[in-house]
C-alpha atoms as a PDB file:
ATOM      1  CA  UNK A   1      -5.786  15.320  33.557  1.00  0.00           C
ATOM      2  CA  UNK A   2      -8.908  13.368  32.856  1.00  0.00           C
ATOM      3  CA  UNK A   3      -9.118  10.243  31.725  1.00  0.00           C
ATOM      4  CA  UNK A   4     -12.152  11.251  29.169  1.00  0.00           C
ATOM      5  CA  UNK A   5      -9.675  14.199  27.978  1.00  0.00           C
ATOM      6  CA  UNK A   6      -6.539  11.866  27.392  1.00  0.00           C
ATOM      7  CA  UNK A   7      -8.721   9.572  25.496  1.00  0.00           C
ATOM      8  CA  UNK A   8     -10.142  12.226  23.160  1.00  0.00           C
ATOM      9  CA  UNK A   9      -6.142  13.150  22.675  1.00  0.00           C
ATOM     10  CA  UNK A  10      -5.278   9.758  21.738  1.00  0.00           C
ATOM     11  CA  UNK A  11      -7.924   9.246  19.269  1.00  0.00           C
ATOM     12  CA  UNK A  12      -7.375  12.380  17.650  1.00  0.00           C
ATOM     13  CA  UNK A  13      -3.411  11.236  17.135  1.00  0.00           C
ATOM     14  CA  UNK A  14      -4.701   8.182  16.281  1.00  0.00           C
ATOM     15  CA  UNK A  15      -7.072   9.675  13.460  1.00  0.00           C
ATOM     16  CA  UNK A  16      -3.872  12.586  12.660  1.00  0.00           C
ATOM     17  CA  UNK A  17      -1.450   9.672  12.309  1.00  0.00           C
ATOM     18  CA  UNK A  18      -4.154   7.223  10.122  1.00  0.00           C
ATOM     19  CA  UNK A  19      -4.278  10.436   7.585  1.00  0.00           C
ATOM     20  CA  UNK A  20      -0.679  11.091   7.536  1.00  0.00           C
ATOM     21  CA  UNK A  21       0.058   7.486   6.661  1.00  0.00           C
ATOM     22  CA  UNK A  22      -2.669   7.715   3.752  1.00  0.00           C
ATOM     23  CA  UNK A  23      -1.332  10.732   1.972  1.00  0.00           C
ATOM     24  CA  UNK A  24       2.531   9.523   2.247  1.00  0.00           C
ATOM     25  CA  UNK A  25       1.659   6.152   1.302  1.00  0.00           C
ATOM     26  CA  UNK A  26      -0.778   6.967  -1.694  1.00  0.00           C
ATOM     27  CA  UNK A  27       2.331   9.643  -2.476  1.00  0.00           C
ATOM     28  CA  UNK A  28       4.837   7.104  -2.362  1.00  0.00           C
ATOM     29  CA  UNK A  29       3.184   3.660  -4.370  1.00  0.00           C
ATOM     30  CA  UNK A  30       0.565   4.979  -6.707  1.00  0.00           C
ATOM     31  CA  UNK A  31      -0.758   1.923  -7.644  1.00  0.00           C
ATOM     32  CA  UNK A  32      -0.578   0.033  -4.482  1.00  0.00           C
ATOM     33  CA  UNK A  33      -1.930  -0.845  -1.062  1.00  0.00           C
ATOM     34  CA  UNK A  34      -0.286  -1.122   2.170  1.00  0.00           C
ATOM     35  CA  UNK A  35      -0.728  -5.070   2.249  1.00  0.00           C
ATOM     36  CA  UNK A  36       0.923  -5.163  -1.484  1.00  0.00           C
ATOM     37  CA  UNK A  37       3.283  -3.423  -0.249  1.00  0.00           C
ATOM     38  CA  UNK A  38       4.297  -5.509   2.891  1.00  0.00           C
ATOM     39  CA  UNK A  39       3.425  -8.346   0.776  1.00  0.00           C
ATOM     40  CA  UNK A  40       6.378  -7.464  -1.323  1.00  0.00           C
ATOM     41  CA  UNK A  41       8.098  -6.819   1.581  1.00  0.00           C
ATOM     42  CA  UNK A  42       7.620  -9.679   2.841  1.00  0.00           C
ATOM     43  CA  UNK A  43       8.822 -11.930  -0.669  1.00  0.00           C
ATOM     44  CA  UNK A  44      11.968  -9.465  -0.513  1.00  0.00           C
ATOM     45  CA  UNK A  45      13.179 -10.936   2.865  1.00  0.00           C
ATOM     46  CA  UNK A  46      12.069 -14.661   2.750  1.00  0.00           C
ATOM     47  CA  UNK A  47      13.616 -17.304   1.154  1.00  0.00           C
ATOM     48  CA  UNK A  48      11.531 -19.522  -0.676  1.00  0.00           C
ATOM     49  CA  UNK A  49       8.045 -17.487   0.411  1.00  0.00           C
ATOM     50  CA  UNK A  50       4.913 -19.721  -0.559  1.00  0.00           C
ATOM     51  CA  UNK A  51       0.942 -18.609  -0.140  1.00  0.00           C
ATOM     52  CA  UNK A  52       0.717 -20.496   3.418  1.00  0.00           C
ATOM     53  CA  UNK A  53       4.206 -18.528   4.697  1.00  0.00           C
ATOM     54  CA  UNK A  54       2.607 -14.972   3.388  1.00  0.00           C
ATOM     55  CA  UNK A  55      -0.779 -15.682   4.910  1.00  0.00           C
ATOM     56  CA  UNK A  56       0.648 -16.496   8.015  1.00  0.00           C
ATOM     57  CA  UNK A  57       2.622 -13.644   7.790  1.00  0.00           C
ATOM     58  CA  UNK A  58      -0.188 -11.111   7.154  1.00  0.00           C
ATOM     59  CA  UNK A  59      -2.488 -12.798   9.287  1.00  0.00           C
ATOM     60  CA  UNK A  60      -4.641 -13.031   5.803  1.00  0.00           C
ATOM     61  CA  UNK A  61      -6.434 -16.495   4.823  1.00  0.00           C
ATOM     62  CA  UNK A  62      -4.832 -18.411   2.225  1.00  0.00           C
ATOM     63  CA  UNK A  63      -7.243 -16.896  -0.500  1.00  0.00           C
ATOM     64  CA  UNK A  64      -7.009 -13.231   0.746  1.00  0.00           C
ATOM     65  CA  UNK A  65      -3.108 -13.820   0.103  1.00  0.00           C
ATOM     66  CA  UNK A  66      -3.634 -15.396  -2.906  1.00  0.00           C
ATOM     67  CA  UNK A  67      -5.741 -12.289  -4.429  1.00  0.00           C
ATOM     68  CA  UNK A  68      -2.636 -10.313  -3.407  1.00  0.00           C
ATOM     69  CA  UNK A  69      -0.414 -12.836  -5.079  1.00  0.00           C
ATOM     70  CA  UNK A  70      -2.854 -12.284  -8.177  1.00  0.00           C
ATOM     71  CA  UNK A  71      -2.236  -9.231  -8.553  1.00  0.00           C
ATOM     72  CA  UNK A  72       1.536  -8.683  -7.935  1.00  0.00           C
ATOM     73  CA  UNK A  73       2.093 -11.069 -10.780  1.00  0.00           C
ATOM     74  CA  UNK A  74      -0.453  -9.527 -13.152  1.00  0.00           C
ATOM     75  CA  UNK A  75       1.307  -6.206 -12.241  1.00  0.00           C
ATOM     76  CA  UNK A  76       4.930  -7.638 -12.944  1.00  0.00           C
ATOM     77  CA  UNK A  77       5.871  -7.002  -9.132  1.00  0.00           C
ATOM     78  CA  UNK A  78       6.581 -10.990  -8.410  1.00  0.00           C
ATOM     79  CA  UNK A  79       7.097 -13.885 -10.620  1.00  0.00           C
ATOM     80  CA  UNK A  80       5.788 -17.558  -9.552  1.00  0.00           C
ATOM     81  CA  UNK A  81       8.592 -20.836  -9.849  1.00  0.00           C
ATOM     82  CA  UNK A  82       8.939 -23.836  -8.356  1.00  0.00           C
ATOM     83  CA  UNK A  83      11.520 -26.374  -6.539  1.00  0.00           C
ATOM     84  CA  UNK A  84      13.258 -29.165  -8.259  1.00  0.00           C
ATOM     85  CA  UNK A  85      12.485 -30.701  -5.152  1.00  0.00           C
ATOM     86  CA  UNK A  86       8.748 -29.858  -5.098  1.00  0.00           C
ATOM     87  CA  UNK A  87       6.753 -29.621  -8.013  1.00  0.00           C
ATOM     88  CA  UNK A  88       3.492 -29.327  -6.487  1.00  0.00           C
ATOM     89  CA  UNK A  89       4.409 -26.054  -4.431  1.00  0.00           C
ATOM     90  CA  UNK A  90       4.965 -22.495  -6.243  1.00  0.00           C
ATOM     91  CA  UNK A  91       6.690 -20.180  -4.952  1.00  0.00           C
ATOM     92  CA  UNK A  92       7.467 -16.504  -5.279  1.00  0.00           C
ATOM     93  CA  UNK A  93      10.315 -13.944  -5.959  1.00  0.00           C
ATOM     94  CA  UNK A  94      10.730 -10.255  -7.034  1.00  0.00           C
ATOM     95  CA  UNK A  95      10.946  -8.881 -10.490  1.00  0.00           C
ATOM     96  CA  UNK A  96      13.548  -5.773 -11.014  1.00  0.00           C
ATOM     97  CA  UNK A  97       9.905  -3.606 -10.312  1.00  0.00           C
ATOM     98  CA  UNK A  98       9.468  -5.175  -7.379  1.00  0.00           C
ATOM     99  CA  UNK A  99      12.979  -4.721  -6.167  1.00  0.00           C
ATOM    100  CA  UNK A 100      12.408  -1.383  -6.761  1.00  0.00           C
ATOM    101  CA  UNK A 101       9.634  -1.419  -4.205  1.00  0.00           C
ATOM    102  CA  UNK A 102      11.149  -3.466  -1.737  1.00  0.00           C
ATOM    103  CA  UNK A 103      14.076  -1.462  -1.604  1.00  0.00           C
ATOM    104  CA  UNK A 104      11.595   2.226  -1.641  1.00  0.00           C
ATOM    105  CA  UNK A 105       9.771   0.479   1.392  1.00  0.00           C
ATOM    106  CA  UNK A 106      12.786   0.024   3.418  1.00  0.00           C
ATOM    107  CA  UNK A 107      14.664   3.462   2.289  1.00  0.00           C
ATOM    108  CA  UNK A 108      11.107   4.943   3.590  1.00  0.00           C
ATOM    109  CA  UNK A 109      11.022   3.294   7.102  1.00  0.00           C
ATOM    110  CA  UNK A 110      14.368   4.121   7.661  1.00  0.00           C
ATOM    111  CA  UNK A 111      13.151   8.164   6.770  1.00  0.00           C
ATOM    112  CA  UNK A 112       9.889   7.614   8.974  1.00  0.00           C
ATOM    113  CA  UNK A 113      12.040   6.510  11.826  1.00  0.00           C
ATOM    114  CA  UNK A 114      14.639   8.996  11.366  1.00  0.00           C
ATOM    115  CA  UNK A 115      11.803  11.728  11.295  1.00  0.00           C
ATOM    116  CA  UNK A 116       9.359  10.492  13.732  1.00  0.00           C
ATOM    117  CA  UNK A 117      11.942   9.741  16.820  1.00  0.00           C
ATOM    118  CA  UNK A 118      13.115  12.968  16.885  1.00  0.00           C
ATOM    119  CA  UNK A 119       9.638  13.536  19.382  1.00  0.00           C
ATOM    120  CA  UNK A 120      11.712  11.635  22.051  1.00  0.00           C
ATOM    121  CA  UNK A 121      14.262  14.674  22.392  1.00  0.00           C
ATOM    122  CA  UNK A 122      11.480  16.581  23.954  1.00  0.00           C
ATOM    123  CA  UNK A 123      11.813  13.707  27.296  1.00  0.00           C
ATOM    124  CA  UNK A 124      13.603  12.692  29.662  1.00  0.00           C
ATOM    125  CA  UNK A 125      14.578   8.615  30.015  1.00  0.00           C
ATOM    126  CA  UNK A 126      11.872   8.788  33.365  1.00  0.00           C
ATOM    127  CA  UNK A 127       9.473   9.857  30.759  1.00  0.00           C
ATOM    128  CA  UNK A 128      10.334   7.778  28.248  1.00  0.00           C
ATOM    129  CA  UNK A 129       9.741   4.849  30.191  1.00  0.00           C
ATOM    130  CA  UNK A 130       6.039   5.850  31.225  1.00  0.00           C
ATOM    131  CA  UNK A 131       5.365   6.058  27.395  1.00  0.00           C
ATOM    132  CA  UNK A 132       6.503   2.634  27.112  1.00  0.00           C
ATOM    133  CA  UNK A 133       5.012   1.671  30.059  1.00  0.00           C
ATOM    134  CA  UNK A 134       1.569   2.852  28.266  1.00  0.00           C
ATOM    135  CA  UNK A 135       2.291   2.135  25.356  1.00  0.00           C
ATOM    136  CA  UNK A 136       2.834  -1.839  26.022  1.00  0.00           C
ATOM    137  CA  UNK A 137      -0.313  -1.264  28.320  1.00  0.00           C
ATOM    138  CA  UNK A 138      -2.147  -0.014  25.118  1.00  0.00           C
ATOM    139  CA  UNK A 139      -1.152  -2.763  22.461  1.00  0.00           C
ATOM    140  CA  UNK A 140      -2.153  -5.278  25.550  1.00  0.00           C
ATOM    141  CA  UNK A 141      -5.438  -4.235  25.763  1.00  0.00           C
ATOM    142  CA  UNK A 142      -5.998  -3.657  21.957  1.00  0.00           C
ATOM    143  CA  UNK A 143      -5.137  -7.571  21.346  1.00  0.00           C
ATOM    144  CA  UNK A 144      -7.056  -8.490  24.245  1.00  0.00           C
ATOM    145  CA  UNK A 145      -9.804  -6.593  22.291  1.00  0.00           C
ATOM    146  CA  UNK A 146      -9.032  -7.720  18.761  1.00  0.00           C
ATOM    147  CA  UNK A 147      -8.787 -11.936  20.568  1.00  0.00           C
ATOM    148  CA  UNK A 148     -12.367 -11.428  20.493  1.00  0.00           C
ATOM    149  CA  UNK A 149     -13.294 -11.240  17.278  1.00  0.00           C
END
């Protein structure tokens, strides 16, 4: 096969896959975007989680996580405290509604996994292992790409 041909392939699962993931997320969180949502993913699995720790996290600047942090707590998703120990420092935690969608998020990968590995029936474990072979070549060469910028 042709390297031009598998490319076209792969973009057109990539662009398939991009508007899957748009309908069953918009489907799924009406009122939210994917980084709210692993924002609150994030707060649901770290103790203590700060602006600086979600940032870092996201790979977002401080005030890109900050907007998100905005807008969780105007939505009643999170709720701000801080430490006895440090006053300065706030820090964040889930509201019941943001339990909610922590725990949604994770019933949802586990369905997406459950769903989406079924594909790997169709090879064998010597074909498996040239699709990871690629696919490690792949996200390689796409940080490679993205180090640039």
């Amino acid at each position: 096969m042709e390297n031009k041909k598998l490319l076209n392939n792969l973009i057109s699962v990539f662009q398939l896959i991009e508007e899957f993931n748009k309908k069953d997320f918009s489907k799924n969180y009406s009122e939210l975007n994917i980084s709210d949502v692993h924002s609150i993913d994030f707060i649901g699995k770290t103790q203590n989680p700060n602006i600086t720790s979600l940032s870092k996290y996201m790979n977002f600047t401080k005030s890109g996580a900050l907007k998100i942090i905005r807008k969780l707590l105007e939505k009643g998703y999170i709720e701000q405290f801080q430490s006895i120990d440090n006053k300065k420092e706030k820090y964040f935690t889930l509201t019941e509604k943001g339990k909610e969608i922590f725990k949604k998020h994770k019933i949802l990968h586990k369905e997406a996994e459950k769903r989406d590995s079924k594909i790997f029936q169709n090879f064998s474990d010597t074909e498996k292992e040239i699709i990871s072979k690629f696919l490690k070549l792949l996200e390689i060469d796409v940080k490679e790409k993205l180090s640039k910028y």
